[in-house]
Protein backbone atom coordinates (compact mmCIF):
# COMPACT_ATOMS: atom_id res chain seq x y z
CA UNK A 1 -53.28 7.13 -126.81
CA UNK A 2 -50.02 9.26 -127.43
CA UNK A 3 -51.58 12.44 -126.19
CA UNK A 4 -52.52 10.24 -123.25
CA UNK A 5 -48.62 9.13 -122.55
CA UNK A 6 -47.79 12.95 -123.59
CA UNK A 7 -50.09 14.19 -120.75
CA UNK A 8 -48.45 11.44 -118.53
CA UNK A 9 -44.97 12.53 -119.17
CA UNK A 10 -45.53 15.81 -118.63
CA UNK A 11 -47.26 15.18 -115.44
CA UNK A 12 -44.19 13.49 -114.38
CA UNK A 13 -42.03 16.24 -115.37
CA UNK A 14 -43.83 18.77 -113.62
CA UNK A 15 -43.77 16.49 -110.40
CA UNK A 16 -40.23 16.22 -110.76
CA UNK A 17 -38.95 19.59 -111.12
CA UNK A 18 -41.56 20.44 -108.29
CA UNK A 19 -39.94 18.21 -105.63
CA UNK A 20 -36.88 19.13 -107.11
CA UNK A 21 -37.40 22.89 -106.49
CA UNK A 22 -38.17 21.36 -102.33
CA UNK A 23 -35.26 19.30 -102.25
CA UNK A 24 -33.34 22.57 -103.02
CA UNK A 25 -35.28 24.41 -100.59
CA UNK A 26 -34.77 21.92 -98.10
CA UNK A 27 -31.27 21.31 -98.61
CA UNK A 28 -30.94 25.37 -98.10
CA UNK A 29 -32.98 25.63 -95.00
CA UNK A 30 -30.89 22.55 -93.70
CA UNK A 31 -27.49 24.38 -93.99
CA UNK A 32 -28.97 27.11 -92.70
CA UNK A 33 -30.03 25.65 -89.48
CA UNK A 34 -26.12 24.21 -89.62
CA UNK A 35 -25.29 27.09 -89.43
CA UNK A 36 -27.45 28.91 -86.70
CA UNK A 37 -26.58 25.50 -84.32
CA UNK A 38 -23.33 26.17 -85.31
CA UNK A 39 -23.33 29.69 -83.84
CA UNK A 40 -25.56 28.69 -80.77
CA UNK A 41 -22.86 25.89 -80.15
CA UNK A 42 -19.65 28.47 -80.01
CA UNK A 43 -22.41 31.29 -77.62
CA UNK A 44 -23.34 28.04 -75.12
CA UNK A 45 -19.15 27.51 -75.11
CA UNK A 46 -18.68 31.76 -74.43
CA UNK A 47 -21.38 31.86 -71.71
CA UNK A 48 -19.92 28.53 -70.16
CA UNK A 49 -16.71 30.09 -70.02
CA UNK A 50 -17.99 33.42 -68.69
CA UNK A 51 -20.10 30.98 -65.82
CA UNK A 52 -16.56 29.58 -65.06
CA UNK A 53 -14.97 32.20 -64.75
CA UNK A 54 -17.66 34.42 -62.57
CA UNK A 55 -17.47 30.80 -60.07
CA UNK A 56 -13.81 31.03 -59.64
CA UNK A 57 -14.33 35.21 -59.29
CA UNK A 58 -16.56 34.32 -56.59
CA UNK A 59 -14.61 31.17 -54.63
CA UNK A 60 -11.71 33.88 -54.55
CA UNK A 61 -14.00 36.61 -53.13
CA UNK A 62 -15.58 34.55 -50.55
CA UNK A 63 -17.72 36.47 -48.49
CA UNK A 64 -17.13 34.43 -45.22
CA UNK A 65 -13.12 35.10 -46.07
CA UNK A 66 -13.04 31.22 -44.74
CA UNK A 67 -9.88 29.44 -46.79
CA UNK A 68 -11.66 25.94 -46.27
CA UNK A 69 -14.68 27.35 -47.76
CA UNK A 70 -12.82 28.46 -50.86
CA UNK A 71 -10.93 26.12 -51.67
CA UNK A 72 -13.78 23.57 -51.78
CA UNK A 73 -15.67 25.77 -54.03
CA UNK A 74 -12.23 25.84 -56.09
CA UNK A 75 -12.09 21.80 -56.10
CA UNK A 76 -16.07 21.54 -56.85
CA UNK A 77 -15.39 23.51 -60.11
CA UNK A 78 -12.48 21.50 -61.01
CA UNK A 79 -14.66 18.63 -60.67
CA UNK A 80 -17.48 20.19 -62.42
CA UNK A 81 -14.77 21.48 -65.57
CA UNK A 82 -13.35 17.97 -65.36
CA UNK A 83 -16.99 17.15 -66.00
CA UNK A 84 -17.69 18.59 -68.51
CA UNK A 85 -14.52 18.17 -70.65
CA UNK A 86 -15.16 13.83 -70.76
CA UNK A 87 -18.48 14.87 -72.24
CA UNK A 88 -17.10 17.21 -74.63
CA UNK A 89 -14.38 14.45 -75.45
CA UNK A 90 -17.40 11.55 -75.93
């Protein structure tokens, strides 16, 4: 009977420290997916701001050289940045 409950406990030992060896792994491959969102987040923000910024490039250097034209590119990317900052903010 004792070498029974001696089997059992370390049964339950092993167990433990086995899905205590995952929780460690998990908890490391967690942080380092943190991490790599993280960096994806601040490249998505760079490339945004490079896309802005090639938009107003181009509403300046309208091919057409029409003022109306440009200036309603200019006020569709205001509305677009305007946009996108009240979901940033929510």
């Amino acid at each position: 009977m004792l070498e029974s409950i001696r089997k059992d406990i370390e049964r339950l030992v092993a167990a433990y420290e086995a899905e205590k060896e995952l929780r460690i792994n998990l908890e490391e491959k967690l942080l380092h997916c943190k991490e790599e969102t993280e960096a994806y987040r601040k490249q998505i923000t760079e490339l945004d701001r490079l896309t802005d910024n090639l938009k107003l490039k181009n509403a300046f250097l309208c091919t057409s050289g029409d003022a109306d034209q440009a200036r309603a590119r200019i006020e569709r990317m205001i509305k677009d940045i305007d946009r996108c900052i009240s979901l940033m903010e929510k």
